[in-house]
Each structure stands twice: as C-alpha cells, then as structure tokens.
N, C-alpha and C. Protein backbone atom coordinates (compact mmCIF):
# COMPACT_ATOMS: atom_id res chain seq x y z
N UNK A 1 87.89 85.25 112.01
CA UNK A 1 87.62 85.14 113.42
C UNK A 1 87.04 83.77 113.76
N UNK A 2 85.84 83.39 112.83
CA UNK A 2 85.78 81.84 113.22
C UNK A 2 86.65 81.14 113.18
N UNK A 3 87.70 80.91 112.67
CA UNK A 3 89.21 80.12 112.72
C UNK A 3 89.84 80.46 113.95
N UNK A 4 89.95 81.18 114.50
CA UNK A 4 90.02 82.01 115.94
C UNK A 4 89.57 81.44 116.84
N UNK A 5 88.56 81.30 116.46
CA UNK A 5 87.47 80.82 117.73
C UNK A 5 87.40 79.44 117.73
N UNK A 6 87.87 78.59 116.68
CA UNK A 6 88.18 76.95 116.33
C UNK A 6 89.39 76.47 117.03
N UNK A 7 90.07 77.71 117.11
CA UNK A 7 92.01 77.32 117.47
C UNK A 7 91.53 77.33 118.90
N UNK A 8 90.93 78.29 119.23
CA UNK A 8 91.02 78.89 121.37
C UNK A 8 90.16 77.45 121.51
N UNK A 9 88.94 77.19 121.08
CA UNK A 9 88.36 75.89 121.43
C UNK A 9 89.42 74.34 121.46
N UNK A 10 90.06 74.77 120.59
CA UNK A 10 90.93 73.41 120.26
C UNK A 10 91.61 73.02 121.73
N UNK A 11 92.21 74.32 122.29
CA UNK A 11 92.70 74.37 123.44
C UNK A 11 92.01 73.95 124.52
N UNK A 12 91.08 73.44 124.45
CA UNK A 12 89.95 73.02 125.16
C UNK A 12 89.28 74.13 125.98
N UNK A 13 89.44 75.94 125.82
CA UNK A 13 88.85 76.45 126.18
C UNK A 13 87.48 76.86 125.87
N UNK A 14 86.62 77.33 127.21
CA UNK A 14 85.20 77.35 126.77
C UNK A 14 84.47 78.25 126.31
N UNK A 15 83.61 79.01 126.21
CA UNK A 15 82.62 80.00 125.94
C UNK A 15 83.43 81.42 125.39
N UNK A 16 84.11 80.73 124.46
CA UNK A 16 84.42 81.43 122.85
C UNK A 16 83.73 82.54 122.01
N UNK A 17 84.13 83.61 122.82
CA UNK A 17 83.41 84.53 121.43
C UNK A 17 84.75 86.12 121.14
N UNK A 18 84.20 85.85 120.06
CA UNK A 18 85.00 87.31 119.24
C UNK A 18 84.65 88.63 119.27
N UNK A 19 85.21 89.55 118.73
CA UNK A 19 84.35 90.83 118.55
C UNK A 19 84.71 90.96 117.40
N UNK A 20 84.29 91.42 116.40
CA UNK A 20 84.50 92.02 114.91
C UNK A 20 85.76 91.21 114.43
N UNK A 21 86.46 91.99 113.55
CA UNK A 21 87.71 91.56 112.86
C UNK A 21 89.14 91.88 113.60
N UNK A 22 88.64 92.04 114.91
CA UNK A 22 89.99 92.71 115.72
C UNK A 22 90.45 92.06 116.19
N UNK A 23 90.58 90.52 116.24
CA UNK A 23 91.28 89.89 117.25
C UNK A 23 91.51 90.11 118.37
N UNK A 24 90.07 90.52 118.84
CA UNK A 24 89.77 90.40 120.38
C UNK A 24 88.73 88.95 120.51
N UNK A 25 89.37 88.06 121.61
CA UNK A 25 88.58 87.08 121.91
C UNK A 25 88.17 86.94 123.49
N UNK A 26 87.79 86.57 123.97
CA UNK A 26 86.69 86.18 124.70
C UNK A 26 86.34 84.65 125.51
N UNK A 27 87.34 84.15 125.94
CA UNK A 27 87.16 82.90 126.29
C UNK A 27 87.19 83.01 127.87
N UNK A 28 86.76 81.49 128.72
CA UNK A 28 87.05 80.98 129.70
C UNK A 28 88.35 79.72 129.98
N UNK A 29 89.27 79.61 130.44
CA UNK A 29 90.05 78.73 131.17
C UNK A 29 89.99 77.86 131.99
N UNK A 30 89.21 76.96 131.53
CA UNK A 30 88.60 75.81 132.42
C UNK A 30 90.02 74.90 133.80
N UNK A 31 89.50 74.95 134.90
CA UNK A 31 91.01 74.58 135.60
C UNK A 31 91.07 72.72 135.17
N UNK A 32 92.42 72.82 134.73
CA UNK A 32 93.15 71.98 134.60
C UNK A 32 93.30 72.17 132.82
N UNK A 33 92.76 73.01 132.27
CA UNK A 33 93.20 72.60 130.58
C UNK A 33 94.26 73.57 130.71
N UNK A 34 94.84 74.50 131.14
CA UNK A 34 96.06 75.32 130.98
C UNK A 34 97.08 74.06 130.16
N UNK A 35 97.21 73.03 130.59
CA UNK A 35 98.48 72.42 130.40
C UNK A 35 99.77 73.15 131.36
N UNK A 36 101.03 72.47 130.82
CA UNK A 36 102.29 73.12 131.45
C UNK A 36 102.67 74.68 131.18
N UNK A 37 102.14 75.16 129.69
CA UNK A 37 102.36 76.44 129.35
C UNK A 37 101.38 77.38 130.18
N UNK A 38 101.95 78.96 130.34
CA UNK A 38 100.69 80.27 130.53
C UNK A 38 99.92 79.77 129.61
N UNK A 39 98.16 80.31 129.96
CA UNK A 39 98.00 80.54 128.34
C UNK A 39 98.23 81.31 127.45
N UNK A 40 98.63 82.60 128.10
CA UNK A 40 99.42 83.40 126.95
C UNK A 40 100.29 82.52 126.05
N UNK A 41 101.38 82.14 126.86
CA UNK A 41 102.15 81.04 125.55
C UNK A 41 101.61 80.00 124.48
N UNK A 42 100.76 79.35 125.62
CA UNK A 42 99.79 78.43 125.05
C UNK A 42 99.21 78.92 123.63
N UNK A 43 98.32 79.87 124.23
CA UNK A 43 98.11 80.68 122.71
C UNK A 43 98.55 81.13 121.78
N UNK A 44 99.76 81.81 122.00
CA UNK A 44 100.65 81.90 121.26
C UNK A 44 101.09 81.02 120.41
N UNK A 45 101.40 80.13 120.81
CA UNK A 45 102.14 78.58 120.03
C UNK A 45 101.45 78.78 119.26
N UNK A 46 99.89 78.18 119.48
CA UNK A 46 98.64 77.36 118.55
C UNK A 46 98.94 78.38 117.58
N UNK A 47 98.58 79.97 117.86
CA UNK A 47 98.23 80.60 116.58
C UNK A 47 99.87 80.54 115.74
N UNK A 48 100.80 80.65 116.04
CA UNK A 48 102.20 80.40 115.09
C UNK A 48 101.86 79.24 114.64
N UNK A 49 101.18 78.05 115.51
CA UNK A 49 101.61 76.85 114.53
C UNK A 49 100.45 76.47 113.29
N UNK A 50 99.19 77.31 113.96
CA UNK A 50 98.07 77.32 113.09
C UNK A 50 98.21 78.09 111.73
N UNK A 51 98.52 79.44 111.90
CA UNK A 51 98.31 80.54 110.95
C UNK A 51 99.40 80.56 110.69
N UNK A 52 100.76 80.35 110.82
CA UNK A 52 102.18 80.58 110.85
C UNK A 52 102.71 81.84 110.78
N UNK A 53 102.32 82.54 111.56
CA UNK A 53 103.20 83.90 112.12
C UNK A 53 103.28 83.79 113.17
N UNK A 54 104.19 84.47 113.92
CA UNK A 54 104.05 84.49 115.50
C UNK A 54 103.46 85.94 115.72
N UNK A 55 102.00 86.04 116.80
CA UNK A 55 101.57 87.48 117.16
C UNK A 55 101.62 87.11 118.84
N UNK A 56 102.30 87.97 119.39
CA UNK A 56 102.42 88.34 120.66
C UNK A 56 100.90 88.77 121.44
N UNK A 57 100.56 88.14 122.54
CA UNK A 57 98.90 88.31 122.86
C UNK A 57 98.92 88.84 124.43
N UNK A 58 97.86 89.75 124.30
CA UNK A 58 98.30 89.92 125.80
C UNK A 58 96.73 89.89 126.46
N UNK A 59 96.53 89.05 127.42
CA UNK A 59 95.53 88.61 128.06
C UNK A 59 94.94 89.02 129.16
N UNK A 60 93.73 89.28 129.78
CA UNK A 60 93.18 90.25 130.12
C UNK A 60 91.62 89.44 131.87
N UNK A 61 92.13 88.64 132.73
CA UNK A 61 91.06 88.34 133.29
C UNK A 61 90.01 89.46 133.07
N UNK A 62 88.55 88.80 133.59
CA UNK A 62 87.63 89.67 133.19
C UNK A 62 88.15 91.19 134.98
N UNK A 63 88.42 90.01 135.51
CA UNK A 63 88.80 91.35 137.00
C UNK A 63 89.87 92.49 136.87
N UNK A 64 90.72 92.09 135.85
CA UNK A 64 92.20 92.59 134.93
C UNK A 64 91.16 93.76 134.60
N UNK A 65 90.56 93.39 133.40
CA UNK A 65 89.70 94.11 132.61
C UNK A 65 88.39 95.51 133.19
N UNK A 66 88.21 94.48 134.27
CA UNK A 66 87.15 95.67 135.02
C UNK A 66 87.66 96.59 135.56
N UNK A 67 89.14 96.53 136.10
CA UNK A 67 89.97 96.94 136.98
C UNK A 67 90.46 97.98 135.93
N UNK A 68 91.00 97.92 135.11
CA UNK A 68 91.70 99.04 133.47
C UNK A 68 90.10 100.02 133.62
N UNK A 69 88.86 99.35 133.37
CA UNK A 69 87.94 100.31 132.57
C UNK A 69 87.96 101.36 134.15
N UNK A 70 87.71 100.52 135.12
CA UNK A 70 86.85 101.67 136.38
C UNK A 70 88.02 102.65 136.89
N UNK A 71 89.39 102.08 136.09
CA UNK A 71 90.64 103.19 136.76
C UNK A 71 90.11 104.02 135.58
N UNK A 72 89.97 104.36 134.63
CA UNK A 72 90.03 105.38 133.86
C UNK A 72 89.58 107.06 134.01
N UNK A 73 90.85 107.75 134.17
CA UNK A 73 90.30 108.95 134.51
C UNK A 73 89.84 109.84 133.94
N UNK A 74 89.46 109.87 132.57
CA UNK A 74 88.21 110.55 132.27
C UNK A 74 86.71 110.39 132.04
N UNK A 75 85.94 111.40 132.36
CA UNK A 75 84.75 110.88 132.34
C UNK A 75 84.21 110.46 131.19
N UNK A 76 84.22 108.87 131.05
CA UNK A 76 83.57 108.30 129.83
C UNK A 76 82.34 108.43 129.23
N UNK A 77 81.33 108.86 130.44
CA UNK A 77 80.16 109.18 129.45
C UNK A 77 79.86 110.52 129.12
N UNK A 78 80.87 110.77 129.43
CA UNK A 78 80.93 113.10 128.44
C UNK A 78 81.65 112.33 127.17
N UNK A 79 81.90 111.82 126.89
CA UNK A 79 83.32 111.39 125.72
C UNK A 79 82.53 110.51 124.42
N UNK A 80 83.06 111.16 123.27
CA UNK A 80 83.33 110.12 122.39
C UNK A 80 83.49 108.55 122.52
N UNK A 81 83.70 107.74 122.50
CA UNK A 81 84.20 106.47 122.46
C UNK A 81 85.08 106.40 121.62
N UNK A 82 84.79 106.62 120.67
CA UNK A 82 85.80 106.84 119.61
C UNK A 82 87.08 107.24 119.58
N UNK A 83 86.90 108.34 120.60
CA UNK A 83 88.34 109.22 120.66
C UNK A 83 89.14 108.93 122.19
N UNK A 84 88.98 107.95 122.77
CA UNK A 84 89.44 107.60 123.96
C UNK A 84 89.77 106.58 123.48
N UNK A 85 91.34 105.86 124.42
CA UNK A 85 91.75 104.69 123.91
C UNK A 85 92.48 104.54 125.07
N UNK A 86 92.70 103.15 125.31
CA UNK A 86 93.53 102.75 126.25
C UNK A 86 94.58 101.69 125.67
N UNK A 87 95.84 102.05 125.91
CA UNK A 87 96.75 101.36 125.68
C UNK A 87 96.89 100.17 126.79
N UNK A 88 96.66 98.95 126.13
CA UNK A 88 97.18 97.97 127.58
C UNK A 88 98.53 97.78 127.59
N UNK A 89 99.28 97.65 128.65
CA UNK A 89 100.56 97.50 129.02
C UNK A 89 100.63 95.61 129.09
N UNK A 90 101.54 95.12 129.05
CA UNK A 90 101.94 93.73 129.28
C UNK A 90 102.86 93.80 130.49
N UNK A 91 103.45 95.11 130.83
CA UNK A 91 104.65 95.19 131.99
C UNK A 91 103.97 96.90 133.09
N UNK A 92 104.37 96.31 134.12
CA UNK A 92 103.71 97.88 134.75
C UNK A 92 105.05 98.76 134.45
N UNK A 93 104.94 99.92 134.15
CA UNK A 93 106.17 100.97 133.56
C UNK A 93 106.53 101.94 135.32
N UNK A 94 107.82 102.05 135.17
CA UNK A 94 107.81 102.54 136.19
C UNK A 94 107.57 103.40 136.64
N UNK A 95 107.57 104.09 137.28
CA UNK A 95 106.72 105.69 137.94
C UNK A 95 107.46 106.69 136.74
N UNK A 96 108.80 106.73 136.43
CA UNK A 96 108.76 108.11 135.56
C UNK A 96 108.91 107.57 134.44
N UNK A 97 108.44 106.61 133.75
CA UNK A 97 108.60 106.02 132.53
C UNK A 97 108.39 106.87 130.84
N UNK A 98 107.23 107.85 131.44
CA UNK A 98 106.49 108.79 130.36
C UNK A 98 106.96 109.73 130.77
N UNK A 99 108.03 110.21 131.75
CA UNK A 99 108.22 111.69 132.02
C UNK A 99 109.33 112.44 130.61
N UNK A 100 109.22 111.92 129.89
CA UNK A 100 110.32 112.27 128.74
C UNK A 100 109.48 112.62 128.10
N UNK A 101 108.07 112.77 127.53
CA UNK A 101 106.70 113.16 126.97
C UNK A 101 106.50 114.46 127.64
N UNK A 102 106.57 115.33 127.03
CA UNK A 102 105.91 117.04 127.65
C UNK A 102 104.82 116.94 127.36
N UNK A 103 103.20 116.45 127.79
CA UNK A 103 102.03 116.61 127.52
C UNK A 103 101.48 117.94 126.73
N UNK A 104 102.03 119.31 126.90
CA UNK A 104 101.77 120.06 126.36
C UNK A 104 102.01 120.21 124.62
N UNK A 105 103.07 119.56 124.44
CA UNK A 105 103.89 119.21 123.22
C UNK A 105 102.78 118.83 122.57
N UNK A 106 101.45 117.62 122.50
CA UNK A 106 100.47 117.08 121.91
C UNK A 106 99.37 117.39 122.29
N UNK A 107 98.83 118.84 122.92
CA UNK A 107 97.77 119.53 123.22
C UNK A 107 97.03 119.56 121.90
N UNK A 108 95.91 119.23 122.11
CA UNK A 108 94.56 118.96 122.54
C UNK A 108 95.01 117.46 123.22
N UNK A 109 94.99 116.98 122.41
CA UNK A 109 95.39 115.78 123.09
C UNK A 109 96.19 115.00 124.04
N UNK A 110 95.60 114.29 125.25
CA UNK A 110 96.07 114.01 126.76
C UNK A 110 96.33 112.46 126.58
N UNK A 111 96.81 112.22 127.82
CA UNK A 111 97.17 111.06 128.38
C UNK A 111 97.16 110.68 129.71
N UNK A 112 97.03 109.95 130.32
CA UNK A 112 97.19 109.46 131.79
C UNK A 112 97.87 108.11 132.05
N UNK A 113 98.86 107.67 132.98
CA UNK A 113 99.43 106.99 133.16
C UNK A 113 99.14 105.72 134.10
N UNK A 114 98.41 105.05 134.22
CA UNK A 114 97.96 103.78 135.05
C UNK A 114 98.83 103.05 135.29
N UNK A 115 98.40 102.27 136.40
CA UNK A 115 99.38 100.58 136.82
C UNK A 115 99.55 99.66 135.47
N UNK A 116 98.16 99.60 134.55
CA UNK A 116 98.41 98.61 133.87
C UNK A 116 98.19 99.18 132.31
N UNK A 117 97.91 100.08 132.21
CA UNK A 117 97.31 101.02 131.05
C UNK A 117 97.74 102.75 130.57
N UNK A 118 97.61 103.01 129.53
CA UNK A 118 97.28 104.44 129.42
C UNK A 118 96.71 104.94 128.75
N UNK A 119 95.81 105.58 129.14
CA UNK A 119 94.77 106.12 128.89
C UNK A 119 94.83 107.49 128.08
N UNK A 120 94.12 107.53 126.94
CA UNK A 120 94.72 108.76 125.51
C UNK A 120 92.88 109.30 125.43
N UNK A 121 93.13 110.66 125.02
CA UNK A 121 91.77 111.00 125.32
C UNK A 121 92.21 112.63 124.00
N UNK A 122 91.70 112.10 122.73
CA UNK A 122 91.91 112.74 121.08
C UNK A 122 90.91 113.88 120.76
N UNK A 123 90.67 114.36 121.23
CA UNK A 123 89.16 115.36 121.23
C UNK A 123 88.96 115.52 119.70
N UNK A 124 89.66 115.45 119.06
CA UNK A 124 89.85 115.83 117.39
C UNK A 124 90.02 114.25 116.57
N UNK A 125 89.89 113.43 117.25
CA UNK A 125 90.35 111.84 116.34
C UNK A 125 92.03 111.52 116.46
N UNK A 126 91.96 110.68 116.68
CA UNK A 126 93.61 110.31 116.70
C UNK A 126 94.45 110.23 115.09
N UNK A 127 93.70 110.08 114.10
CA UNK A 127 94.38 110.36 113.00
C UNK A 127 95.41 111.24 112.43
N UNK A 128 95.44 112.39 112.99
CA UNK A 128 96.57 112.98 112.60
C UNK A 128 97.38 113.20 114.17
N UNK A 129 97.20 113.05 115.10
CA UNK A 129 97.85 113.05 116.43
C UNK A 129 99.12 112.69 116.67
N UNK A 130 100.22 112.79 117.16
CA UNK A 130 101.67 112.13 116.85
C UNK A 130 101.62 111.70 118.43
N UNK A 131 100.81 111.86 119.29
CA UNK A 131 100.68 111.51 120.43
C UNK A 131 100.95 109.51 120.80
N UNK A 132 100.17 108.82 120.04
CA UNK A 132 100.66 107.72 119.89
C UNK A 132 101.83 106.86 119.54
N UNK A 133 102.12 107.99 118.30
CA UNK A 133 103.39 107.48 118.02
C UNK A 133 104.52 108.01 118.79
N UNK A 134 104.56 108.86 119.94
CA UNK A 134 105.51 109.17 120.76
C UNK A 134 105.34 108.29 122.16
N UNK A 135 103.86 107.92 122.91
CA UNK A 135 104.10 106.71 123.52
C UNK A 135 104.83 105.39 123.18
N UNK A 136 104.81 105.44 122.03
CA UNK A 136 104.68 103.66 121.52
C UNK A 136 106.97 104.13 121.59
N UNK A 137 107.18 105.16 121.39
CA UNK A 137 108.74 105.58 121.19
C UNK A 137 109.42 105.25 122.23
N UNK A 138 108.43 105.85 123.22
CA UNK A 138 108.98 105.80 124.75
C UNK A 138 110.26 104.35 125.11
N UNK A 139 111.37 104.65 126.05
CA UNK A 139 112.02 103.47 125.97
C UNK A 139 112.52 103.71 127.73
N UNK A 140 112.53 102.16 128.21
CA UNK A 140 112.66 100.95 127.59
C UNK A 140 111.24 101.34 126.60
N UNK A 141 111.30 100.42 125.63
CA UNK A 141 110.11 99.57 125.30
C UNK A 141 109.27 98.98 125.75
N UNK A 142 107.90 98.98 125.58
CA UNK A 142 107.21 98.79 126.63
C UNK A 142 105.78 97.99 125.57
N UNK A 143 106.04 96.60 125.51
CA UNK A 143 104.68 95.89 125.21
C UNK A 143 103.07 96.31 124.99
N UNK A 144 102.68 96.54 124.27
CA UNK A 144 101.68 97.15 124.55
C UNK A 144 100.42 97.14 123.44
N UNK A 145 98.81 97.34 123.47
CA UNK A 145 97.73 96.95 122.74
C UNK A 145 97.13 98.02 122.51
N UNK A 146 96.39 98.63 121.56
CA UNK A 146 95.53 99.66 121.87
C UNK A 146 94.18 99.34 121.33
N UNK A 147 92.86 99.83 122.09
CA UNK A 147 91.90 99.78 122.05
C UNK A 147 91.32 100.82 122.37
N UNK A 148 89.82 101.24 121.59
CA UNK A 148 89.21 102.33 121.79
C UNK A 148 88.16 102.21 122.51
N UNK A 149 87.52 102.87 123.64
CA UNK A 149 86.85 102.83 124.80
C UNK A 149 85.56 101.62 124.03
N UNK A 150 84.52 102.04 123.34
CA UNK A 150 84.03 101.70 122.51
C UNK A 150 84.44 100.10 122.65
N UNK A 151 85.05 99.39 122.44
CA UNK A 151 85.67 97.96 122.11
C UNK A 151 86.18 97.53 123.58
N UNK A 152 86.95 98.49 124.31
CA UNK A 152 86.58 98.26 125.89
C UNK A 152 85.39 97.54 126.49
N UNK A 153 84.32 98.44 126.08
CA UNK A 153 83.19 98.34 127.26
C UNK A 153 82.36 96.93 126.21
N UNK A 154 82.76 96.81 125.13
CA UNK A 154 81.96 95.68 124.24
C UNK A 154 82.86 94.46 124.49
N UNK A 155 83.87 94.48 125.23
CA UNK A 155 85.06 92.99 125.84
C UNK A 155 84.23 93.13 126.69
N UNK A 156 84.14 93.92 127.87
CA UNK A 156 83.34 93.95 128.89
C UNK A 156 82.03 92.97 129.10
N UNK A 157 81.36 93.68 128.16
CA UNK A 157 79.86 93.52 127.62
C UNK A 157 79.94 91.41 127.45
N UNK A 158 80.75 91.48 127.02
CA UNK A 158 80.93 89.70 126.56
C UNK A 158 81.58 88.71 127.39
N UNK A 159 82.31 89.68 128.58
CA UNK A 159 82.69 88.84 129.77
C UNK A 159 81.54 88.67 130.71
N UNK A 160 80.89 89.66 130.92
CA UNK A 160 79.58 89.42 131.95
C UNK A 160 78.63 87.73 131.31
C-alpha cells in the first residue's frame, strides 16, 4: 500500500491515504493535475505501467460515496458490518436488470437494488452464500466492487 500511495502522489495528487491491504485509497484531485486523461484512466495507466498488470478502478467522490452509504436500505446500526456489503456499480443497471434473480431462491440472504450500488445483507456470513456469485452472473455484465459496510463507513471516516 505504501507503493500505492507513492504512485497516486506521483500523479501529483494530494492527501493520500489507504486503508489496510485492500486497495482502497483515499486521495484529493487538485484542479488542474487531472491532465488530459479521467483519473480513473489516469490511474489506471500509472498502476499497469508501475506494477504491470492492468486493474480496472472505480472511483468514488467523497459526495458519490456519502450518497451509496445514506441510500442504504437497511438499518446499519441493527447489523453486523461484517455481513452487509455493497456492491459498487461503475454503470447504473437498468430498472429490471436483477429481475432474473428470485430473491427467495437465496433466503436468508437479501439484496436491494440502487442507482449506483447493491446492497447484500448475509445474516449467516457470506461464505457459503451463492447470492454473490449469482449477482456478479447477472448479464449484461455489469462492472462492479464489493465492500463490506465496515470498510464503507472507514472510506468515509478518511474522506471527512
């Protein structure tokens, strides 16, 4: 992650920080260092040309971000952290995108469908759940990140 945080600086972005080993980062976009690229691309490049793989990144203003946690429709502080997760989307899916998913099919375990997210709620741990792996099936194909509430509200925590 400090190599992480060396590359996003390189970019001349500012106030750099990580969370754990997850490759979640944490920066500001000072106006005028974008260059000609998004910084999604931007970023992208550096880390292919740095680390040499290409990983697809999907980026999150902190208003993006506040906007995902306060849509979330279950009540987060009855909940685990653990067992809630939000999938971020890179594309908004269209209104019946998940209607091919019978929710009952992966009872205990739910889902909810957002503008930019969806929201998975594991009462039992997602480890043995096939619930994920039938979103992620869903087609078109649909771009997408997952994070557990927990690591949500600690991006949060580091944008303020």
């Amino acid at each position: 992650m400090a190599e992480l945080r060396e590359l996003i600086r390189g970019l001349g972005w500012t106030d750099v920080r990580t969370y754990l080993q997850s490759g979640n980062a944490v920066f500001d976009v000072p106006p005028g260092s974008e260059g000609e690229e998004r910084p999604r691309e931007r970023l992208e490049r550096a880390i292919a040309g740095h680390f040499g793989f290409e990983v697809h990144c999907l980026l999150r203003t902190q208003a993006e971000l506040r906007a995902v946690a306060d849509a979330c429709p279950y009540p987060v502080a009855e909940l685990d952290p653990a067992k809630l997760l939000v999938l971020f989307l890179e594309e908004r899916p269209a209104p019946d995108h998940f209607d091919s998913l019978d929710p009952s099919t992966y009872a205990p375990d739910t889902f909810e469908v957002g503008d930019s997210a969806v929201y998975c709620y594991f009462p039992h741990g997602m480890g043995r759940s096939k619930l994920t792996d039938a979103l992620s099936a869903v087609r078109p194909p649909l771009t997408m990140t997952g994070r557990n509430w927990r690591t949500v509200t600690k991006l949060l925590e580091l944008t303020a």
